[in-house]
N, C-alpha and C. Protein backbone atom coordinates (compact mmCIF):
# COMPACT_ATOMS: atom_id res chain seq x y z
N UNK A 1 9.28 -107.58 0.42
CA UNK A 1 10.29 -106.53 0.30
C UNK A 1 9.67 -105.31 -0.37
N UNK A 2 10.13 -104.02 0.20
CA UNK A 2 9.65 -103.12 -0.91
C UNK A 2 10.24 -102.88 -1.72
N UNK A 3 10.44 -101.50 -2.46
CA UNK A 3 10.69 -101.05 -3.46
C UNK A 3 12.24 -100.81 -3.86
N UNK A 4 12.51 -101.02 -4.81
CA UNK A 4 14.23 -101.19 -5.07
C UNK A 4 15.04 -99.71 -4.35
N UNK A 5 15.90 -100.04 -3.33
CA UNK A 5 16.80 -99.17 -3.46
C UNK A 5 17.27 -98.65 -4.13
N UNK A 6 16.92 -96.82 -4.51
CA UNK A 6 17.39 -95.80 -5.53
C UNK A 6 17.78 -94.91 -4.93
N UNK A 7 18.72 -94.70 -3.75
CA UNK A 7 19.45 -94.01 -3.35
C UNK A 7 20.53 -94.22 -2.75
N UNK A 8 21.46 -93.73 -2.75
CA UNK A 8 23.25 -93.93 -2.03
C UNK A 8 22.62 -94.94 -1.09
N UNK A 9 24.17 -95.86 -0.92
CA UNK A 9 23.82 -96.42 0.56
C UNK A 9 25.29 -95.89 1.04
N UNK A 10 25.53 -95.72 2.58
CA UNK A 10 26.43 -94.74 2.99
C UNK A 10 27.43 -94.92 2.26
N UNK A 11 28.22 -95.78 2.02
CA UNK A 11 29.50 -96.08 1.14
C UNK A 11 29.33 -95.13 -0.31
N UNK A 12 28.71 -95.86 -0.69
CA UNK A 12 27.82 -95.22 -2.28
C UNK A 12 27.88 -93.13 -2.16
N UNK A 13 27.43 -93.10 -1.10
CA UNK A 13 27.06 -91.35 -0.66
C UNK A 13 28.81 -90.67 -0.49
N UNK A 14 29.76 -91.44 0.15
CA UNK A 14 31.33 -91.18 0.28
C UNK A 14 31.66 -91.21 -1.08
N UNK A 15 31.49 -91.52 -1.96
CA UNK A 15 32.14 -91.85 -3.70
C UNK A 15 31.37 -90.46 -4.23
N UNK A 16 29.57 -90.60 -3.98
CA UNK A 16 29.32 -89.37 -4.45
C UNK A 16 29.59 -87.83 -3.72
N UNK A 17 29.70 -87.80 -2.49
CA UNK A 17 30.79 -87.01 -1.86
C UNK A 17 31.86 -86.27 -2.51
N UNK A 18 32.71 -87.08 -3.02
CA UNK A 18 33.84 -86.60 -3.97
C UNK A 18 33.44 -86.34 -5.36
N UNK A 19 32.23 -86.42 -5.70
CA UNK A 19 32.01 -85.85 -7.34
C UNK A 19 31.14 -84.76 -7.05
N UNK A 20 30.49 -84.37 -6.16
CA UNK A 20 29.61 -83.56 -5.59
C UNK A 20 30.94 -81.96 -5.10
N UNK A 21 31.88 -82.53 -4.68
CA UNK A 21 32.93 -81.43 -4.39
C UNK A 21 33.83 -80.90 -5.05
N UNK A 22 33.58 -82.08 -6.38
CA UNK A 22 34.60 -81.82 -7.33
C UNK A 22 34.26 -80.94 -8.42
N UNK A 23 32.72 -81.20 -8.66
CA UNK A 23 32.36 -79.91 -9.10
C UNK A 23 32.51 -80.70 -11.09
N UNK A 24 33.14 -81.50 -11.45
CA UNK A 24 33.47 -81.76 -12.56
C UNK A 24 33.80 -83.36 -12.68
N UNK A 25 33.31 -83.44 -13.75
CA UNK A 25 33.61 -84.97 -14.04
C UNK A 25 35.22 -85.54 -13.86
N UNK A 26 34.64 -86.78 -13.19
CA UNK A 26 36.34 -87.45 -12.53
C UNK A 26 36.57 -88.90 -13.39
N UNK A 27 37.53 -89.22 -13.15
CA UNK A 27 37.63 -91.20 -13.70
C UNK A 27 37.93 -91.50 -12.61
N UNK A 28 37.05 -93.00 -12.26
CA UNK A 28 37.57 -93.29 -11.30
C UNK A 28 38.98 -93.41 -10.57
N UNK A 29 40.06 -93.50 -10.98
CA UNK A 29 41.25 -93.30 -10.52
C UNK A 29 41.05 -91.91 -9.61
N UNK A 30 40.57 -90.86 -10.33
CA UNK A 30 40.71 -89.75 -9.33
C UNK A 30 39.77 -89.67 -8.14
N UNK A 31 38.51 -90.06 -8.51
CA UNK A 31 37.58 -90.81 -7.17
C UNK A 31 38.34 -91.22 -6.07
N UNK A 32 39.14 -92.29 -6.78
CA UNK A 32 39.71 -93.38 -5.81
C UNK A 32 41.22 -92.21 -4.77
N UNK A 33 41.31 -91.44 -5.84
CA UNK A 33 42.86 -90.46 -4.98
C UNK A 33 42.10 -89.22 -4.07
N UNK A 34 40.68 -89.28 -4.58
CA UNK A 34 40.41 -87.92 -3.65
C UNK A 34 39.29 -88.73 -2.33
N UNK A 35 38.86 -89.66 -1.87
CA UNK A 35 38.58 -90.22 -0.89
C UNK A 35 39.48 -90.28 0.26
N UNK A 36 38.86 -89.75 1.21
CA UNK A 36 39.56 -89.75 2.53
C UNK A 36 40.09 -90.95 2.78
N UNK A 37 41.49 -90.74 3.78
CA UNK A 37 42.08 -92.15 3.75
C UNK A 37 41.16 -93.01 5.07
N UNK A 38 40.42 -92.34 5.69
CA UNK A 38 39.75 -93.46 6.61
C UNK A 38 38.56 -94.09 5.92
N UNK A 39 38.82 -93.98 4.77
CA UNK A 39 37.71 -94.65 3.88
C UNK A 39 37.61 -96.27 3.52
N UNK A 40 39.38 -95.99 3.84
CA UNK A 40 39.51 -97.67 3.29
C UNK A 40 39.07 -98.47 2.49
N UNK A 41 38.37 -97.88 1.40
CA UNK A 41 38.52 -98.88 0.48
C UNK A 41 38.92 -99.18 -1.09
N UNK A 42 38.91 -99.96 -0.70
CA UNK A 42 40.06 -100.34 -1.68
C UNK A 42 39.50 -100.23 -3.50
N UNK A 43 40.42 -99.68 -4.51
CA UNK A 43 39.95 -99.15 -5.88
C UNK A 43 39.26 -100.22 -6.61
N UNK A 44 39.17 -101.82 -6.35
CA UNK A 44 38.12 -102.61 -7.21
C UNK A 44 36.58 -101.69 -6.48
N UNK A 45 36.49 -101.59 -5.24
CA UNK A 45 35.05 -101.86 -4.36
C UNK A 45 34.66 -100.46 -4.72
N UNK A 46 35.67 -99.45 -4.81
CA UNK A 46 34.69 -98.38 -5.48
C UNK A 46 34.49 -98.33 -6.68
N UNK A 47 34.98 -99.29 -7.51
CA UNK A 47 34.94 -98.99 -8.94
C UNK A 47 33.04 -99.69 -8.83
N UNK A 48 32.84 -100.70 -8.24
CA UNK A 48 31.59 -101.31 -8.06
C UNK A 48 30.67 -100.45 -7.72
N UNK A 49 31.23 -99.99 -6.83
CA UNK A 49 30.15 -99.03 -6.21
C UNK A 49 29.73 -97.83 -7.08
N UNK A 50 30.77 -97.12 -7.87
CA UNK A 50 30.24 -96.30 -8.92
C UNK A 50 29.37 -96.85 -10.36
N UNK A 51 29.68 -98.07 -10.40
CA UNK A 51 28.69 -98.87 -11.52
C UNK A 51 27.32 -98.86 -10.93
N UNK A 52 27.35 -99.52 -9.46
CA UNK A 52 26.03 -99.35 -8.82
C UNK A 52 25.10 -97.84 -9.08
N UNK A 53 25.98 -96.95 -8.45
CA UNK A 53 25.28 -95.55 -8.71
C UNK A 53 24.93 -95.44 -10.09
N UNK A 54 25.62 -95.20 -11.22
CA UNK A 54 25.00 -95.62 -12.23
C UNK A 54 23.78 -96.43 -12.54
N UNK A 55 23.85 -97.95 -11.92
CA UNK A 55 22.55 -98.23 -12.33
C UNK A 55 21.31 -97.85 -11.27
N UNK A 56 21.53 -96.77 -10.66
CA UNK A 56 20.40 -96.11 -10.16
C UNK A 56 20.27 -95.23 -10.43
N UNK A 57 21.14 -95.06 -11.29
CA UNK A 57 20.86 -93.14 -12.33
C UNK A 57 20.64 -91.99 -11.28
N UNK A 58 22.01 -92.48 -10.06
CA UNK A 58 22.67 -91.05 -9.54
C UNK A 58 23.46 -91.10 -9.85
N UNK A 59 24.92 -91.64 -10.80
CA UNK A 59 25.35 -91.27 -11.73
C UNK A 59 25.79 -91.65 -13.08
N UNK A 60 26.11 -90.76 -13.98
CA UNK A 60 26.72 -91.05 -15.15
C UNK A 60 27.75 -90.74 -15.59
N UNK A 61 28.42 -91.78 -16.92
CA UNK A 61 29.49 -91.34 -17.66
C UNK A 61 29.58 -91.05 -19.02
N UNK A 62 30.96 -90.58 -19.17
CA UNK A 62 31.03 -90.08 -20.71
C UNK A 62 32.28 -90.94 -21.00
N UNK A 63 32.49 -91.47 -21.83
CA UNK A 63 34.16 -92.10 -22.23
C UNK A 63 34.80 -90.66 -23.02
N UNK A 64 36.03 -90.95 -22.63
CA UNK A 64 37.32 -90.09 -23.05
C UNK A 64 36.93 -90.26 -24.58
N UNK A 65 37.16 -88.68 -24.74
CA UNK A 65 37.46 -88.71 -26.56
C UNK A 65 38.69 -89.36 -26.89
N UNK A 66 39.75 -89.56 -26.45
CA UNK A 66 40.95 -89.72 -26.67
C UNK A 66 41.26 -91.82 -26.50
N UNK A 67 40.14 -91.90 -24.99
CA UNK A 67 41.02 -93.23 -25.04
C UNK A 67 39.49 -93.92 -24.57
N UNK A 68 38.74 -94.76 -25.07
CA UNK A 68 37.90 -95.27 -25.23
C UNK A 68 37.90 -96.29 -23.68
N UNK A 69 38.91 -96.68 -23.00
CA UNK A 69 38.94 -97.10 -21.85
C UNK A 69 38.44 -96.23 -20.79
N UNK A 70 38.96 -94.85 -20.59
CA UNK A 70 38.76 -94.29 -19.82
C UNK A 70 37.05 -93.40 -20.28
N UNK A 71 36.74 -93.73 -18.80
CA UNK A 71 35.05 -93.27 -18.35
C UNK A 71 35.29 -92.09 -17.78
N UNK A 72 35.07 -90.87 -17.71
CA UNK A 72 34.22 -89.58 -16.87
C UNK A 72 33.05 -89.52 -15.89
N UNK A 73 33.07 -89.71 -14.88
CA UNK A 73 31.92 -89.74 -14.09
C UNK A 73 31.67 -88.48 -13.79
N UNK A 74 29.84 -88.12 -13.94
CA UNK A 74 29.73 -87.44 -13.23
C UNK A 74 28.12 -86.91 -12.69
N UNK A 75 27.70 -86.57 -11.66
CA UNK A 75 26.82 -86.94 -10.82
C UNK A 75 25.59 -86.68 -12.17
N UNK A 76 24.01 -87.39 -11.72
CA UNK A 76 22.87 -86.76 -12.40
C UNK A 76 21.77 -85.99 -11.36
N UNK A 77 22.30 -86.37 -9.74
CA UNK A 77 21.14 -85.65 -8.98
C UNK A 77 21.97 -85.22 -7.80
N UNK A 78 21.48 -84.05 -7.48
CA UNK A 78 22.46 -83.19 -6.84
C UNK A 78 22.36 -83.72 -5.29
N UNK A 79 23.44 -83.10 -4.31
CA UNK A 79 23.33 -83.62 -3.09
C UNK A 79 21.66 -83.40 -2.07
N UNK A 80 21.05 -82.29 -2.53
CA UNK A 80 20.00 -82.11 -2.07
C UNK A 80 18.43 -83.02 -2.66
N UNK A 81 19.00 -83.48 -4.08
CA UNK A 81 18.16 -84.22 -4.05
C UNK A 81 18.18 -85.47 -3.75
N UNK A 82 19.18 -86.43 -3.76
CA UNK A 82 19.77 -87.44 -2.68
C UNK A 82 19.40 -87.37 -1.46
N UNK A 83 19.31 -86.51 -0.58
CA UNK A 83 19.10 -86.14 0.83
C UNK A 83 17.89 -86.42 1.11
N UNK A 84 17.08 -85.68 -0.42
CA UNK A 84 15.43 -85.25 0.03
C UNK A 84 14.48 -86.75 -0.21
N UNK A 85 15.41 -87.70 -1.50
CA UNK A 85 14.92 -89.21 -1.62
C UNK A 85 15.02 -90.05 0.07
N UNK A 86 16.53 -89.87 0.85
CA UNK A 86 16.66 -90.66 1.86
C UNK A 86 15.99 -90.17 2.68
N UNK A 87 15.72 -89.06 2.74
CA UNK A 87 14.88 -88.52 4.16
C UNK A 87 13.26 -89.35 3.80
N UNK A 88 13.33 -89.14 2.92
CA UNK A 88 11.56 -89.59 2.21
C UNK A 88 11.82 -91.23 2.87
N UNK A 89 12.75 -92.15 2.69
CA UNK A 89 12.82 -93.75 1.93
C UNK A 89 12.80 -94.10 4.31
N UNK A 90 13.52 -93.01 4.60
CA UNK A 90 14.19 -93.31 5.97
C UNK A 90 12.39 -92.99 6.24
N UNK A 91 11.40 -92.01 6.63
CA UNK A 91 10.14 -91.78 7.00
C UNK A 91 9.32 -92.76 6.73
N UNK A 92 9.27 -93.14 5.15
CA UNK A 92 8.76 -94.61 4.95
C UNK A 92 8.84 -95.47 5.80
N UNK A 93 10.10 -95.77 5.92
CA UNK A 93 10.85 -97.13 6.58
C UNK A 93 10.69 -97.27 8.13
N UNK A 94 10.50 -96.32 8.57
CA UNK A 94 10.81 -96.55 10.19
C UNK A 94 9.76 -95.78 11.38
N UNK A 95 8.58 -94.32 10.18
CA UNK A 95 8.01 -94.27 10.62
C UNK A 95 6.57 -94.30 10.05
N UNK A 96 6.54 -95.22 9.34
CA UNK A 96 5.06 -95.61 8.36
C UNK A 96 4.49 -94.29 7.75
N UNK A 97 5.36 -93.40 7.30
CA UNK A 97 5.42 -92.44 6.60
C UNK A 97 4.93 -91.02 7.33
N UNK A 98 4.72 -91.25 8.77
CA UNK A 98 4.42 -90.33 9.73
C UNK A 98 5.70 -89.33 9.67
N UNK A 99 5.30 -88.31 9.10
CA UNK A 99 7.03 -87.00 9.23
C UNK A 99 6.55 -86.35 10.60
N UNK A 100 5.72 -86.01 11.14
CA UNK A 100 5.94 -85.54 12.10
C UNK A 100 6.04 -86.33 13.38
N UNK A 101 5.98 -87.46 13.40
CA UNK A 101 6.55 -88.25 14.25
C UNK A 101 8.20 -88.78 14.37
N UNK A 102 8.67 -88.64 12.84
CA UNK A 102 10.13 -88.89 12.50
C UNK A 102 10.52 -87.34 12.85
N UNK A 103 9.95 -86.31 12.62
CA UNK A 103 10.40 -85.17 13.46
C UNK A 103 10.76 -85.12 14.83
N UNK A 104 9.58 -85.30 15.62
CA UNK A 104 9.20 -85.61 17.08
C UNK A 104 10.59 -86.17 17.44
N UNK A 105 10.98 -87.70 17.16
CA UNK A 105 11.61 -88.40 17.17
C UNK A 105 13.38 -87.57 16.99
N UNK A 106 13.65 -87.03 15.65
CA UNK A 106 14.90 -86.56 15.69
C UNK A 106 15.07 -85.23 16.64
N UNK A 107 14.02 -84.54 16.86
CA UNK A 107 14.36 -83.27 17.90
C UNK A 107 14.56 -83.84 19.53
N UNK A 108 13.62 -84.67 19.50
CA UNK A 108 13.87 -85.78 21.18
C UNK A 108 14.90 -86.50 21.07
N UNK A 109 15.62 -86.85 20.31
CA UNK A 109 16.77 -87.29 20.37
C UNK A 109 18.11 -86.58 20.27
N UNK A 110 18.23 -85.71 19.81
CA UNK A 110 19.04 -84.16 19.50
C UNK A 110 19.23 -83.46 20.66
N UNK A 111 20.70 -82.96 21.08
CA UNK A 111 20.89 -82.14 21.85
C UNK A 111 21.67 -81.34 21.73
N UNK A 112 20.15 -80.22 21.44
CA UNK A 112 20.57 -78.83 20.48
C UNK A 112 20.65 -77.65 21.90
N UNK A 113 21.32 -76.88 21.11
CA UNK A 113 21.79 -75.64 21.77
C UNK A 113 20.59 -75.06 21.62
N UNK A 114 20.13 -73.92 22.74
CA UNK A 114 19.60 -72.28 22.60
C UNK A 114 19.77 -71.59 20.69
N UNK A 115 20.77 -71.62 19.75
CA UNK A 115 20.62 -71.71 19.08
C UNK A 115 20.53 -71.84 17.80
N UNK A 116 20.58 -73.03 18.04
CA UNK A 116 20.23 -74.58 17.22
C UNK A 116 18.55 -74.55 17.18
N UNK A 117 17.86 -74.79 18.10
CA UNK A 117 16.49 -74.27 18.41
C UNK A 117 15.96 -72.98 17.83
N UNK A 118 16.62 -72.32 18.11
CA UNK A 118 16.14 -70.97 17.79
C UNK A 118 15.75 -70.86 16.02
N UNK A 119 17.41 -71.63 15.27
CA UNK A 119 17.36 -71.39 14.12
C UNK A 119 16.08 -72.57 13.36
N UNK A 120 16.00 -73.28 14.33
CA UNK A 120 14.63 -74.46 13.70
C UNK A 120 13.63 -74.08 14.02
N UNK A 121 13.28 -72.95 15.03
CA UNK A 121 11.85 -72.29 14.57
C UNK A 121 11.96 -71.65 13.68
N UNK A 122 12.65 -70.76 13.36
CA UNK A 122 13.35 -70.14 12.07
C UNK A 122 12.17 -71.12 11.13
N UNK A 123 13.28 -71.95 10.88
CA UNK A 123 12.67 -72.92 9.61
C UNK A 123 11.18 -72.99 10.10
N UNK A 124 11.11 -73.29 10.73
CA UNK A 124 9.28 -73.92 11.31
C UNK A 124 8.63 -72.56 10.52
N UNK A 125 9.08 -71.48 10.97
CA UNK A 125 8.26 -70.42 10.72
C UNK A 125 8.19 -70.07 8.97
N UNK A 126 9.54 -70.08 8.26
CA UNK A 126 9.57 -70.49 6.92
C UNK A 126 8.66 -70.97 6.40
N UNK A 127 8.85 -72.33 6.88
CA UNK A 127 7.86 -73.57 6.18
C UNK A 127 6.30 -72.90 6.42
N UNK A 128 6.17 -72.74 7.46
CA UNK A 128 5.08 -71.95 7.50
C UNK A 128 4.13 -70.97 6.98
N UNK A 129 5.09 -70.18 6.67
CA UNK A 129 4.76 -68.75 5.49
C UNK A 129 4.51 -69.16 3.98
N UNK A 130 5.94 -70.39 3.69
CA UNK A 130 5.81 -70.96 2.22
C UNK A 130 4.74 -71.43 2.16
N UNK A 131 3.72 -72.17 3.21
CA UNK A 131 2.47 -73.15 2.72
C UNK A 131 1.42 -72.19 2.89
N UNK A 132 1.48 -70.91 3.45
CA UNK A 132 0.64 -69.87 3.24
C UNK A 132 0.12 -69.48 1.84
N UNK A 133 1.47 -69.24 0.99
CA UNK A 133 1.64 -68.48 -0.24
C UNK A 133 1.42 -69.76 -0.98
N UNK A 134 1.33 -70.66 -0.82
CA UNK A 134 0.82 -71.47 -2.15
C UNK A 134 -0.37 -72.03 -2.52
């Protein structure tokens, strides 16, 4: 097996979803009221699932000054850096760490518009200039 899972798994990414939009620390109760209802699940399985994130230190809490029961959640790594771990863990995983083959792969599979294309040479050309200047 490899290396411990330290990033959302999709469920996990829907919980941080709602603290990511909320902008401010929640208790789970409000987690549990601001999840879409096709989420279905039910307030023990996210309460788990936010302990989980915790022990992967994407997120943390604070307890209430007031009532020692109640926890504050709220995120430690932002949605972009979440993204930039799974994109990394997904390249690992499926294309022996080849990115431009996991590229290859998501543009051949994608069916992008005139421009959709257009705006990813865009980026191509970006990326390009940035590895110039450094």
């Amino acid at each position: 097996m490899g290396k411990e899972e330290l990033t959302p798994s999709e469920s996990e990414w829907q919980v941080m979803e709602v603290l990511w939009e909320s902008g401010e620390a929640l208790t789970s109760s409000e987690v549990i009221g601001r999840l879409k209802p096709e989420n279905r699940m039910n307030p023990k399985m996210v309460r788990v699932l936010m302990n989980r994130l915790c022990q992967k230190e994407i997120l943390a809490y604070r307890v209430d000054e007031k009532d020692a029961r109640v926890y504050h959640y709220y995120p430690l790594k932002t949605r972009e850096e979440c993204q930039r771990e799974k994109s990394s863990r997904f390249i690992e995983s499926y294309f022996a760490g080849n990115q431009m083959g996991a590229v290859a792969a998501l543009i051949g599979s994608a069916e992008l518009t005139r421009e959709e294309f257009q705006e990813l040479e865009c980026i191509l050309r970006r990326g390009k200039e940035d590895r110039k200047r450094q």
